[in-house]
Protein backbone atom coordinates (compact mmCIF):
# COMPACT_ATOMS: atom_id res chain seq x y z
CA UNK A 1 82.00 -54.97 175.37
CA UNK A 2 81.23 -57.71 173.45
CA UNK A 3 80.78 -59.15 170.28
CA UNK A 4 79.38 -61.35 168.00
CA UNK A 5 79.26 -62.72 164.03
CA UNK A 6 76.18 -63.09 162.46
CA UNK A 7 76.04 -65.10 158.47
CA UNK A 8 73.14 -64.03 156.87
CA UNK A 9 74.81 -64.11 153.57
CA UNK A 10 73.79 -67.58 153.47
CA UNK A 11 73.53 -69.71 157.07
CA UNK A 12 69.93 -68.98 157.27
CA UNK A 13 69.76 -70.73 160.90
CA UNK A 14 71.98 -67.52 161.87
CA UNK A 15 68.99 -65.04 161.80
CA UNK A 16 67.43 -66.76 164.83
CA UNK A 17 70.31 -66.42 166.28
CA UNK A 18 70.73 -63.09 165.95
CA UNK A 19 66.82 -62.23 166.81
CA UNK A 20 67.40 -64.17 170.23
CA UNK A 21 70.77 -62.49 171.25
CA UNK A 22 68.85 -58.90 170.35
CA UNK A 23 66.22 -59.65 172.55
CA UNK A 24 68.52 -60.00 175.65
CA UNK A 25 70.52 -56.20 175.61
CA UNK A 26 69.24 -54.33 178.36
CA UNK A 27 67.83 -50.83 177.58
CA UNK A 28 70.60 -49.44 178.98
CA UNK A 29 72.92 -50.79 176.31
CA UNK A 30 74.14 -49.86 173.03
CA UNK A 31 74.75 -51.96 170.08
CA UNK A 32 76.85 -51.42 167.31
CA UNK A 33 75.78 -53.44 164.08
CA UNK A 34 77.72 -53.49 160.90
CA UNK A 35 77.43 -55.50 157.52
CA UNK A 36 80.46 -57.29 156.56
CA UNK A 37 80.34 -58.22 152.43
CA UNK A 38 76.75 -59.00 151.73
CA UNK A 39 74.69 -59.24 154.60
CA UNK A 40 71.57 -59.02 152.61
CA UNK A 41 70.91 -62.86 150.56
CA UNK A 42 69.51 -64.97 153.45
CA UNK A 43 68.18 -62.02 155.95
CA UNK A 44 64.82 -62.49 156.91
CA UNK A 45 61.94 -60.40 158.01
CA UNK A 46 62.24 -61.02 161.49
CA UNK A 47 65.41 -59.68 161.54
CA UNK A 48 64.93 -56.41 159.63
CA UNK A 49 62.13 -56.19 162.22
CA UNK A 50 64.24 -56.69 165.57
CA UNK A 51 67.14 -54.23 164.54
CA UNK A 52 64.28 -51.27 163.01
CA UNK A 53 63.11 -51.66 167.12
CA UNK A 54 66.69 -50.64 167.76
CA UNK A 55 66.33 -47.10 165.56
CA UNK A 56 67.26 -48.58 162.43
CA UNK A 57 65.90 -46.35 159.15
CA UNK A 58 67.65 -48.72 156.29
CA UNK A 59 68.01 -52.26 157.82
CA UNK A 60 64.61 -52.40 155.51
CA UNK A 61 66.18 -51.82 152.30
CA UNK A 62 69.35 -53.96 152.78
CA UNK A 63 70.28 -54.84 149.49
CA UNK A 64 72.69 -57.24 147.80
CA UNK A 65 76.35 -55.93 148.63
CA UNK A 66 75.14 -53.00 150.41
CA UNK A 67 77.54 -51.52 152.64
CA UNK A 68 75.50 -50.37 155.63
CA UNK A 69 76.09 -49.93 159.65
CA UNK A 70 74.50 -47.95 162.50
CA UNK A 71 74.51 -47.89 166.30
CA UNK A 72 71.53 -48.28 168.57
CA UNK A 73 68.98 -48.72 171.61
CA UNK A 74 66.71 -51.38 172.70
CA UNK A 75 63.03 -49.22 172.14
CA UNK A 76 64.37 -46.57 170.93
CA UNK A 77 61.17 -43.60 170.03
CA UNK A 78 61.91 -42.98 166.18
CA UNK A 79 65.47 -43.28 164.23
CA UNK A 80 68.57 -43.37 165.05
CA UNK A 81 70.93 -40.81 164.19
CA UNK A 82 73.88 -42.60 163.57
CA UNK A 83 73.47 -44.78 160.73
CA UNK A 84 75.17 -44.80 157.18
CA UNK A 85 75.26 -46.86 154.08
CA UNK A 86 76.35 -47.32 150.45
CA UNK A 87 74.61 -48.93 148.30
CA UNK A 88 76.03 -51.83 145.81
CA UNK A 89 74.77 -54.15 143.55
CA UNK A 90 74.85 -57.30 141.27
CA UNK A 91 77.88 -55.61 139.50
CA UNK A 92 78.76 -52.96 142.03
CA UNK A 93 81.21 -52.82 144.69
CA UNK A 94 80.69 -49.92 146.80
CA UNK A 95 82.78 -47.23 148.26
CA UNK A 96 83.33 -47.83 152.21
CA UNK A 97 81.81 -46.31 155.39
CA UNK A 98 84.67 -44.84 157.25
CA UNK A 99 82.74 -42.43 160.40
CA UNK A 100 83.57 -41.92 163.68
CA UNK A 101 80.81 -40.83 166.16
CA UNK A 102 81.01 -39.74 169.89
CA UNK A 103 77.88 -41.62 171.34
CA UNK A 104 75.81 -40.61 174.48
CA UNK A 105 74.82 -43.63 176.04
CA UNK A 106 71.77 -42.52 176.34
CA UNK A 107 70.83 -40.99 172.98
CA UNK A 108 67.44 -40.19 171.46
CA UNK A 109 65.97 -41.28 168.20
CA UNK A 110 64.82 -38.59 165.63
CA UNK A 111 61.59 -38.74 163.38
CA UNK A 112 63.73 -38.21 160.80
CA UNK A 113 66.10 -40.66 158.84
CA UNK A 114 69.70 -40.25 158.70
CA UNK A 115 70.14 -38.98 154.99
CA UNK A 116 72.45 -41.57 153.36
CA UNK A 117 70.90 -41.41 149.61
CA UNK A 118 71.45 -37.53 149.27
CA UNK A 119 74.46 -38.19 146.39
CA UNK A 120 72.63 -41.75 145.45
CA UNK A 121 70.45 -42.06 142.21
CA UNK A 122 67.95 -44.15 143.47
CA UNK A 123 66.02 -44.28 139.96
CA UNK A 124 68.84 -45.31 138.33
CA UNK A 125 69.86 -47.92 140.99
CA UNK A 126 66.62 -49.47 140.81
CA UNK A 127 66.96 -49.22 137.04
CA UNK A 128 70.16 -50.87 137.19
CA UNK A 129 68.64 -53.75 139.60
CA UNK A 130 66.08 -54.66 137.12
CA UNK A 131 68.21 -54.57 134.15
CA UNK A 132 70.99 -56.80 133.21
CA UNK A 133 73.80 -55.54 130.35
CA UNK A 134 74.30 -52.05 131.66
CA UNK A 135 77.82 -52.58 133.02
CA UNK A 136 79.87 -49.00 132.59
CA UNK A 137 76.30 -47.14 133.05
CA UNK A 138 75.83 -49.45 136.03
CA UNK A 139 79.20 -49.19 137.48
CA UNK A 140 79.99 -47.90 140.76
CA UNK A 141 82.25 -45.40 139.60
CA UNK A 142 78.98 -44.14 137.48
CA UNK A 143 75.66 -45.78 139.17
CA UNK A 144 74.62 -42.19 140.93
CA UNK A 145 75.44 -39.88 138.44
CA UNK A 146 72.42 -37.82 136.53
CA UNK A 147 72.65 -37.53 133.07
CA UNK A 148 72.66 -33.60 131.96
CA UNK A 149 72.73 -31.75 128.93
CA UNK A 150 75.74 -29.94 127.03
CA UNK A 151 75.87 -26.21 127.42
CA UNK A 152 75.77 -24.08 124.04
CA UNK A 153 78.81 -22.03 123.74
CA UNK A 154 77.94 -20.97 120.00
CA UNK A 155 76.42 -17.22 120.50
CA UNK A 156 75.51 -17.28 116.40
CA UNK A 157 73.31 -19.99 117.20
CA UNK A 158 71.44 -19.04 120.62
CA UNK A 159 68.33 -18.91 121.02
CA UNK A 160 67.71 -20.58 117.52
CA UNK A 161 64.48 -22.37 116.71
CA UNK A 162 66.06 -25.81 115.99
CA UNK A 163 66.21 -25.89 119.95
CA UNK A 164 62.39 -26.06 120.34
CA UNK A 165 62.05 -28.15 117.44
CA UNK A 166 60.40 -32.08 119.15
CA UNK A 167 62.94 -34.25 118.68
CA UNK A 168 61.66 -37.99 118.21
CA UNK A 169 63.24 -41.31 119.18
CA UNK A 170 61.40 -44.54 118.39
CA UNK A 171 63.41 -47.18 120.08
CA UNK A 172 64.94 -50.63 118.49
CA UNK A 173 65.75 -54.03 121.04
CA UNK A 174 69.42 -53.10 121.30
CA UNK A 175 70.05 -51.85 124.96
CA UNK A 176 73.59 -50.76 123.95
CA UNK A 177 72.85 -48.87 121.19
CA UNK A 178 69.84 -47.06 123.10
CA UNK A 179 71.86 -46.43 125.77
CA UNK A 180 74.54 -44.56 123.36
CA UNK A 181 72.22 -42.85 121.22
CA UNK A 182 70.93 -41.33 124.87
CA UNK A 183 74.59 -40.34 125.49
CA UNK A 184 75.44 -38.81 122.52
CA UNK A 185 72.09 -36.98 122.23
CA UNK A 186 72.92 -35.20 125.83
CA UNK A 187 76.67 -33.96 124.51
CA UNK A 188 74.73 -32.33 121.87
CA UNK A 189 75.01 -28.61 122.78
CA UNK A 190 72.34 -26.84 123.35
CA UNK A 191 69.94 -29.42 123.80
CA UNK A 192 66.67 -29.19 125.64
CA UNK A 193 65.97 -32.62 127.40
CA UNK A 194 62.30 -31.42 127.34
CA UNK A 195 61.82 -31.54 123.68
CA UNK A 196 63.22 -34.89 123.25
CA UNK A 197 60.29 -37.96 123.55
CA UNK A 198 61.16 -41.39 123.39
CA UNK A 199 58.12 -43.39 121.70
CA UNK A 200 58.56 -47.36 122.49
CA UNK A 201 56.85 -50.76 121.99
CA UNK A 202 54.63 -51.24 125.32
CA UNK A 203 56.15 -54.81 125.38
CA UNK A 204 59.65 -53.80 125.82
CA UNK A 205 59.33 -51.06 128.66
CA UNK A 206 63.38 -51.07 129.38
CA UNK A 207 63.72 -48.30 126.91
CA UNK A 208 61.01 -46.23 128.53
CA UNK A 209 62.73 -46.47 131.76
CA UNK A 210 65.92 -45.54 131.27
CA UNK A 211 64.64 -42.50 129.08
CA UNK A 212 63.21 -41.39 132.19
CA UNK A 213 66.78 -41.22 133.83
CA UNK A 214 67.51 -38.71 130.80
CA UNK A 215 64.22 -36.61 131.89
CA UNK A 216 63.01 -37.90 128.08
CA UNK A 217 59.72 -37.81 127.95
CA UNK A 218 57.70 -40.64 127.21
CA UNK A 219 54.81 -42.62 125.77
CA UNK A 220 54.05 -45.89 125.37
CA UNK A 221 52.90 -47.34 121.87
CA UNK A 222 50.76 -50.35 121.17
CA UNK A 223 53.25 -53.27 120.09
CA UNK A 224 54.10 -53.87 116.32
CA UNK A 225 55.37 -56.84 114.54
CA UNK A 226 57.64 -54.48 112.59
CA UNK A 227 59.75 -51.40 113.25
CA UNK A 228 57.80 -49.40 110.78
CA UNK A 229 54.38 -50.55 111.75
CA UNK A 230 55.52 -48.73 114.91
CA UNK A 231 57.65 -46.06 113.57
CA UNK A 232 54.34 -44.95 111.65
CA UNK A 233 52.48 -44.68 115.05
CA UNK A 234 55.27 -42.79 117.10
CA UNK A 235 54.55 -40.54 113.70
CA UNK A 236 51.20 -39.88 114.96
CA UNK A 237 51.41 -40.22 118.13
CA UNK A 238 54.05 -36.91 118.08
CA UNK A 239 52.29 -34.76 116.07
CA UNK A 240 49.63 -34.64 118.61
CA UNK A 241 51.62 -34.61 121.73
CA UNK A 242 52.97 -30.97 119.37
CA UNK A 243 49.92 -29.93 117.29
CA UNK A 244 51.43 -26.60 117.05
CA UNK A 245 54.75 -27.47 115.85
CA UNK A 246 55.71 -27.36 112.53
CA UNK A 247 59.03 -29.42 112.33
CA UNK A 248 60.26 -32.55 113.59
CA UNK A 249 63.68 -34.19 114.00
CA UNK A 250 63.27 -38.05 114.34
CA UNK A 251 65.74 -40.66 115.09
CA UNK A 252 65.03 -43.95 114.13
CA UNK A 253 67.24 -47.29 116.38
CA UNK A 254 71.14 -47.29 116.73
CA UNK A 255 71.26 -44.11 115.36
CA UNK A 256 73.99 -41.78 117.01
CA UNK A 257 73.96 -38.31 116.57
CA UNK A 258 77.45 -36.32 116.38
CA UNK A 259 77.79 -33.24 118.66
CA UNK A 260 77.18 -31.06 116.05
CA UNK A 261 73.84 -32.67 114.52
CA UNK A 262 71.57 -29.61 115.67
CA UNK A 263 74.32 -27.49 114.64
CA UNK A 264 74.39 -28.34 110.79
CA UNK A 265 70.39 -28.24 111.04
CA UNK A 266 70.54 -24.58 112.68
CA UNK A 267 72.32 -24.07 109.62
CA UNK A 268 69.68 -25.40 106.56
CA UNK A 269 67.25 -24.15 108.91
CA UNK A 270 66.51 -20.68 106.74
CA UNK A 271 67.22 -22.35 103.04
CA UNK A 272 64.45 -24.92 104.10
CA UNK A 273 61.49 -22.59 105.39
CA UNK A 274 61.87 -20.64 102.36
CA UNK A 275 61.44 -23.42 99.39
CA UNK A 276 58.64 -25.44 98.99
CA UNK A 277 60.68 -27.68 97.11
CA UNK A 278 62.84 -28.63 100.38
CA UNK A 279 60.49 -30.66 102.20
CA UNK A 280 64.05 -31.39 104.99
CA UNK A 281 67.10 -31.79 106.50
CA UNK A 282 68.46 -35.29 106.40
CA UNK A 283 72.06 -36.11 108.72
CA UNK A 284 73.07 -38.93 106.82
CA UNK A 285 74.70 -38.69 103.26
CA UNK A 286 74.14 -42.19 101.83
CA UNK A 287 77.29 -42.29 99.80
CA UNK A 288 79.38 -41.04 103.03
CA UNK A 289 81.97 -43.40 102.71
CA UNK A 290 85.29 -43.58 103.94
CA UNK A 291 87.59 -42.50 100.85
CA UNK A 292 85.18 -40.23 99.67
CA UNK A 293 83.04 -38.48 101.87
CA UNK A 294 85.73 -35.46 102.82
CA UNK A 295 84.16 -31.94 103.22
CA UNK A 296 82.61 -31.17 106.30
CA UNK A 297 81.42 -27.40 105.30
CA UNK A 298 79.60 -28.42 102.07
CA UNK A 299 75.76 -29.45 101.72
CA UNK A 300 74.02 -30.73 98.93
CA UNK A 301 70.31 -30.68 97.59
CA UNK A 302 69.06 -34.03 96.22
CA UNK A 303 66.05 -36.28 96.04
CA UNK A 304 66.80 -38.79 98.83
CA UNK A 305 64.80 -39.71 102.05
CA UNK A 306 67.45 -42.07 104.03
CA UNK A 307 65.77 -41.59 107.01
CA UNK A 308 67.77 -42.44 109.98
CA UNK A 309 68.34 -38.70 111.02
CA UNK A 310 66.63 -35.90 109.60
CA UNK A 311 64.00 -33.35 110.22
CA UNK A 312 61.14 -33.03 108.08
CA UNK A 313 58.30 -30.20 107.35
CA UNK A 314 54.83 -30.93 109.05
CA UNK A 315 53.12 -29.76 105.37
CA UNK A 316 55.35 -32.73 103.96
CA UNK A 317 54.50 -35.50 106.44
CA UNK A 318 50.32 -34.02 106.14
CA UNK A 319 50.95 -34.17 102.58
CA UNK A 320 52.73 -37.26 101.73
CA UNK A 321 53.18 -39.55 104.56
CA UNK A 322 50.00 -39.60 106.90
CA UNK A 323 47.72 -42.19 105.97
CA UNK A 324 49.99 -43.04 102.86
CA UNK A 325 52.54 -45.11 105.02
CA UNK A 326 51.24 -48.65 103.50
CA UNK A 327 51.91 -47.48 99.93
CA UNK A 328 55.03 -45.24 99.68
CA UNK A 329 56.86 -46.40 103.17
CA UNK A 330 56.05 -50.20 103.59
CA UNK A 331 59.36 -50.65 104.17
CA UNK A 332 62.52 -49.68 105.99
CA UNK A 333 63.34 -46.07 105.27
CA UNK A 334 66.74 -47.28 103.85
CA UNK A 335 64.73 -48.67 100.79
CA UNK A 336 63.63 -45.52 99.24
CA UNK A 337 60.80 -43.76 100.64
CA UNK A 338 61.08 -40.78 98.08
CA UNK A 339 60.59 -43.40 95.11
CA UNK A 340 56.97 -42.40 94.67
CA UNK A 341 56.81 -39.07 95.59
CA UNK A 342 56.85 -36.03 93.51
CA UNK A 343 59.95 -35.68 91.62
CA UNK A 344 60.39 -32.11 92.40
CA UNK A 345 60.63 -32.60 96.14
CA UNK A 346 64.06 -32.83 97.76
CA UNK A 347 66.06 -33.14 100.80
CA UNK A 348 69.00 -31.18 101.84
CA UNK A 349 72.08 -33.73 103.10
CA UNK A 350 75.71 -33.07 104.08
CA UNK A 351 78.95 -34.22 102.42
CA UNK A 352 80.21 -35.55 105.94
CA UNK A 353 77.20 -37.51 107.82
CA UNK A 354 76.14 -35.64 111.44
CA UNK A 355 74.66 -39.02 112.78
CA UNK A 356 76.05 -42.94 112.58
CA UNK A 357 74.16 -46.27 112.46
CA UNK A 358 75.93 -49.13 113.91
CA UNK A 359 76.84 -51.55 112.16
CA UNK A 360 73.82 -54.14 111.22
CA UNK A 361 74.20 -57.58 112.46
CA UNK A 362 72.73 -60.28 111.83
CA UNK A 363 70.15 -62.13 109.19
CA UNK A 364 68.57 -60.02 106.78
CA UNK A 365 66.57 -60.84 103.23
CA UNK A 366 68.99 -58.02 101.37
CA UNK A 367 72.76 -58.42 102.57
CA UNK A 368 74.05 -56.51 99.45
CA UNK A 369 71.87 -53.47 100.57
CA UNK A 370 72.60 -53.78 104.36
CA UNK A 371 76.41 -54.59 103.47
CA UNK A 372 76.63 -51.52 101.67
CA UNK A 373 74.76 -48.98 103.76
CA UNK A 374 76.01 -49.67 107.04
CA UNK A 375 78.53 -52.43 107.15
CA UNK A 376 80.95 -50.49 104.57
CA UNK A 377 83.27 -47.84 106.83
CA UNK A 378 81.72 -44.74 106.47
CA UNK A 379 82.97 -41.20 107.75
CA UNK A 380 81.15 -38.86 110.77
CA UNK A 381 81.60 -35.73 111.31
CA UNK A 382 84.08 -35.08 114.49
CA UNK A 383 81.45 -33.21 116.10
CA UNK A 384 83.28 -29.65 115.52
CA UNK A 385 80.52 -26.69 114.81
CA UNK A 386 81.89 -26.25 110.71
CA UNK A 387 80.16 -23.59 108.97
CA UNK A 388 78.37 -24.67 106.02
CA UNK A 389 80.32 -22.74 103.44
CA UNK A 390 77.22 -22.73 100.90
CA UNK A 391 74.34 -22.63 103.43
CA UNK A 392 73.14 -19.51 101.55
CA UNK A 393 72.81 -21.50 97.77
CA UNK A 394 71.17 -23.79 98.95
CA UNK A 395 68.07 -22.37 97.98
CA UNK A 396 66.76 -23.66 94.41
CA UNK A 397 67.57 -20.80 92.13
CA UNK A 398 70.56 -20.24 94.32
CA UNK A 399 71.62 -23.69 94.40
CA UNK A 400 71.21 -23.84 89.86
CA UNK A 401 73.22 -21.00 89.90
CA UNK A 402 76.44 -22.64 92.39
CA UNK A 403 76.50 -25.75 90.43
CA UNK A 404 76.27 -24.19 86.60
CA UNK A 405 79.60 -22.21 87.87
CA UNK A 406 80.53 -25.59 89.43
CA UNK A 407 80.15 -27.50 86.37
CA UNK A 408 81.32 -24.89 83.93
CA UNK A 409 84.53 -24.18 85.43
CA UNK A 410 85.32 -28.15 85.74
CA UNK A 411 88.20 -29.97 84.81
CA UNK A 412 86.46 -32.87 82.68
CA UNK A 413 88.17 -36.03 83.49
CA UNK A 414 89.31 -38.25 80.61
CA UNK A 415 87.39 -41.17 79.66
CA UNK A 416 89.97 -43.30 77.77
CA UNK A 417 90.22 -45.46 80.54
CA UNK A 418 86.46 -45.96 81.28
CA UNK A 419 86.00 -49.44 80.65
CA UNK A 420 88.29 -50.07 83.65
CA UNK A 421 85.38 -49.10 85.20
CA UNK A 422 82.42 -50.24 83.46
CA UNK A 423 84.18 -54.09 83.37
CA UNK A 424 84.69 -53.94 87.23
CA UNK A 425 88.99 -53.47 86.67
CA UNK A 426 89.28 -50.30 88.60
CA UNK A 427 87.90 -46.32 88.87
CA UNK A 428 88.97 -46.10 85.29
CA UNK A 429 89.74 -42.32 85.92
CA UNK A 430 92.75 -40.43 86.80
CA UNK A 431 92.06 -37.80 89.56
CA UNK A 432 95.36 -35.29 90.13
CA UNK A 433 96.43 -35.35 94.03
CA UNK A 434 95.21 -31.86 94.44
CA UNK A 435 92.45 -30.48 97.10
CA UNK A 436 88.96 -28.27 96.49
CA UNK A 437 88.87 -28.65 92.93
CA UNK A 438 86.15 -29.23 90.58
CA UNK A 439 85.88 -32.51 88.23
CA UNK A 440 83.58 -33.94 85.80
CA UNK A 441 82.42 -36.66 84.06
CA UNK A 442 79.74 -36.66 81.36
CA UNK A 443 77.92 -39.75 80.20
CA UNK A 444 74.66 -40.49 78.18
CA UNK A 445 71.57 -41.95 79.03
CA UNK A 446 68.50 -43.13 76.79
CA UNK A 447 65.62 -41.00 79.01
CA UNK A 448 64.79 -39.14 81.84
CA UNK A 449 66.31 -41.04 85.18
CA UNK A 450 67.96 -43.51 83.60
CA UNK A 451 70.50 -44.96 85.69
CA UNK A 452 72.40 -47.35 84.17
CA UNK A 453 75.79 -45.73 83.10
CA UNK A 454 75.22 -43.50 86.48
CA UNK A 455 75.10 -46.80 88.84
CA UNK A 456 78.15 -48.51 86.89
CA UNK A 457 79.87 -45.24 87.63
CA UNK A 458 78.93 -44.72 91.49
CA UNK A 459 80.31 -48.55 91.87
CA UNK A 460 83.86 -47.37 90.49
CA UNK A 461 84.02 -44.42 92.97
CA UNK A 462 82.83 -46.95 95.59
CA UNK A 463 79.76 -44.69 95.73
CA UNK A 464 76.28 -46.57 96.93
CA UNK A 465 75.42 -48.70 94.39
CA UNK A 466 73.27 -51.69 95.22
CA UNK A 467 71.98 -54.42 92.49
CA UNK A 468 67.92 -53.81 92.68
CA UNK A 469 68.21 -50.65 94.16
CA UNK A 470 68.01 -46.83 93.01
CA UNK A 471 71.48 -44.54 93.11
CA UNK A 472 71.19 -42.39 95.93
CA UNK A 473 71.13 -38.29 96.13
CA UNK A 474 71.00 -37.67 92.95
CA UNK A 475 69.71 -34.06 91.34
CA UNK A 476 68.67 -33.73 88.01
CA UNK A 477 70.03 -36.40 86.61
CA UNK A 478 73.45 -35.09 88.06
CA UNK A 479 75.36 -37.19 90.57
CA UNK A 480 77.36 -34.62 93.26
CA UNK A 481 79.97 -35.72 95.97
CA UNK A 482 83.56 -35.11 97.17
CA UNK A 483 86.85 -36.99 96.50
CA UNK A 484 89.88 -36.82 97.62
CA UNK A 485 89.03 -33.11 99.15
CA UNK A 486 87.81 -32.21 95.42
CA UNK A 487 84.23 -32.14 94.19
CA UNK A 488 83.27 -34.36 91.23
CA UNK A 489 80.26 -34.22 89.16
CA UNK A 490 78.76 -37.12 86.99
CA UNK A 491 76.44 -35.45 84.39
CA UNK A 492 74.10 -37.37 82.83
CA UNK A 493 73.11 -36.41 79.09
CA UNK A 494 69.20 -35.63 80.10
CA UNK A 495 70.68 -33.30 82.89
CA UNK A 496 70.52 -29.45 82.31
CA UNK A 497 74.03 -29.43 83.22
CA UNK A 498 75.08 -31.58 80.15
CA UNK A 499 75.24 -28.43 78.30
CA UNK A 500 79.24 -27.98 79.79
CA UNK A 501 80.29 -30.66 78.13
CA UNK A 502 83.12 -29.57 76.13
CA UNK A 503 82.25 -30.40 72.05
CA UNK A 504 85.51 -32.40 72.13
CA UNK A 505 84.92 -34.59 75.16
CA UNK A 506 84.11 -38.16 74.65
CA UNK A 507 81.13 -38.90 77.00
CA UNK A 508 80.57 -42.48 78.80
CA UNK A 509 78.55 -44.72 76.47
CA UNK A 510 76.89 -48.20 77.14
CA UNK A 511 79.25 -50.56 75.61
């Protein structure tokens, strides 16, 4: 026996070498070859050549770090049957190739290849060569693994019709986030893979690719200078790919869905195709802060439009959006698409937000509003299936009827403190350390939707209040959220609820 040690990791003089000492075994020899580290950087053609006359299947497709060996004949007919390999990688070490073989001397090749990629995911390892910044999805320990969807275990939600709803994903520059918004959308139960399409820029095709190792469908859109310019076309773009469908559920960039984001939708679903007034289901509460935002089984009606992550009516997006983009939507959805739109329409949102937006970095023209909607801690749910406690009222007469019981049966708090508040000293309210009560606070305003006092008074319970910008989820000039595990209303004096007031309560003036 002998042997020999071949560099072609990088002494390129080597390979000649190598081709010469292959050319002398006599056909009644047998060769053993194996790669030691990387045997791959400086091979060269005429090697791959020499040893693929000797019955080797893979010595083509030697790749960087590749662990790889297999035993052979001079002129062998077809492939040997005693090769292995593992494949590595920039980033990858791979496992090693321990077999033992008992070798007739005088073998025979097969016309077919040993299999050595049955466990391999060779779209995502080519994926994974192409694409730097991938390193735990890259990873050896994870590099051949096929991303698969969460089973439903909820029976009062089988077989719902959120599940064959199109869900929409248009696609930012951020590689990590699109990677994790992929993740969490798969531990979603239920989920159907199939109804999922990722829409992206045909200049950045990374995010079209590794959609495709998620069985997402795709389609490639014609590049945009801004994300709504091309948000507006995956709008388009879906409704045709579903012409029959009459809901959608879009997610805009770095949005991450909790696992129960189809859950809470299963259960607005019914309260939403009955009133015309509903036009959908947003997943974000926009004053979901940390501190405040505290009751996971509670929804609320309100005129907002966060976008984000939210499902909307076909009729609505027909209606209102198609062809109207340039005029009510110009901007970022974050702005205020509902801000001239019909006054009657709402959304339905939850206390605790089902999705999260990572944190915005970066330069932007409006740091107050950024700093505020995504850079202040906010609360998700946990991603536990909670039962909407008032998924039934959330229907319009319905809903009048929960908060005038609400409102009526509130403990008002006092206002003797209030221009701790209005000065920027504090909350300027006492609220008692109890849970799932009912508060109050009544204030005047000069018309219909004026804001003022309400703004002042979302700042002092650290709601969303940005300087330029509108309060958020407000209904009927009535300001709903949670605190503390308690539910407080701010009633404005053009609200219909302003009628609890008791006579001997001091409402919030302008000073």
């Amino acid at each position: 026996m002998e042997t020999y040690r071949y560099d072609t990791y990088e002494v390129v003089a080597d390979n000649a070498a190598l081709v010469a000492r292959l050319k002398t075994v006599s056909s009644n020899h047998v060769i053993l070859v194996v790669a030691h580290d990387d045997a791959s950087t400086s091979i060269t053609e005429d090697v791959r050549v020499a040893l693929s006359a000797f019955g080797s299947a893979y010595i083509s497709t030697l790749a960087f770090r590749d662990v790889w060996g297999f035993v052979g004949r001079p002129a062998l007919s077809g492939y040997t049957p005693y090769e292995d390999m593992e494949l590595g990688g920039q980033d990858i070490w791979p496992v090693p190739v321990d077999r033992k073989y008992c070798v007739a001397q005088n073998f025979k090749g097969s016309e077919k290849k040993a299999d050595v990629s049955k466990s391999k995911n060779m779209n995502r390892r080519t994926f994974c060569r192409k694409f730097d910044g991938y390193e735990d999805f890259c990873s050896a320990a994870h590099i051949d693994k096929y991303p698969s969807p969460t089973q439903l275990n909820d029976s009062s939600i089988k077989g719902h019709p959120i599940f064959n709803v199109p869900i929409m994903i248009v696609p930012g520059l951020g590689h990590v986030a699109t990677l994790q918004q992929f993740d969490a959308l798969m531990q979603v139960p239920g989920l159907n893979p199939e109804m999922v399409t990722v829409l992206f820029d045909q200049k950045f095709e990374e995010s079209g690719l590794l959609a495709k190792l998620y069985n997402f469908p795709t389609v490639e859109l014609t590049s945009s200078t801004k994300y709504v310019l091309l948000f507006e076309k995956a709008l388009e773009q879906i409704w045709s790919h579903y012409p029959k469908a009459e809901h959608l559920i879009a997610l805009e960039e770095e949005v991450i869905p909790t696992k129960d984001f189809l859950h809470f939708m299963a259960q607005c679903w019914s309260a939403l195709n009955q009133d015309p007034t509903l036009v959908g289901i947003s997943a974000w509460n926009e004053n979901g802060f940390e501190n405040i935002s505290s009751l996971s089984d509670v929804a609320y009606r309100g005129r907002m439009f966060p976008g984000l992550g939210f499902l909307i009516k076909k009729s609505f997006y027909t209606d209102y959006l198609r062809g109207n983009m340039s005029s009510c939507c110009y901007k970022r959805s974050w702005y205020g698409w509902f801000s001239k739109l019909p006054s009657a329409l709402e959304m339905i949102f939850p206390d605790v937000s089902r999705v999260l937006r990572r944190q915005f970095l970066g330069l932007t023209e409006n740091a107050e509003l950024i700093q505020q909607y995504f850079n202040r801690p906010r609360v998700v749910s946990s991603g536990n299936s909670v039962a909407i406690s008032n998924a039934q009222t959330l229907l319009s007469a319905a809903y009048e009827t929960e908060l005038e019981k609400l409102i009526s049966s509130s403990t008002p708090l006092t206002t003797e403190n209030v221009q701790d508040c209005l000065s920027g000293r504090g909350i300027g309210f006492y609220v008692p350390d109890v849970k799932e009560k009912s508060f109050s606070i009544f204030f005047m305003q000069k018309r219909d939707n004026d804001d003022a006092l309400l703004s002042l008074l979302c700042k002092c319970f650290r709601l969303f209040s940005a300087n330029g910008h509108l309060v958020r989820g407000k209904h009927k000039d009535m300001m709903r959220f949670s605190y503390k595990g308690n539910q407080v209303f701010l009633v404005g004096s053009m609200s219909p609820y302003f009628k609890y007031m008791p006579a001997s309560y001091r409402p919030v003036v302008q000073s």
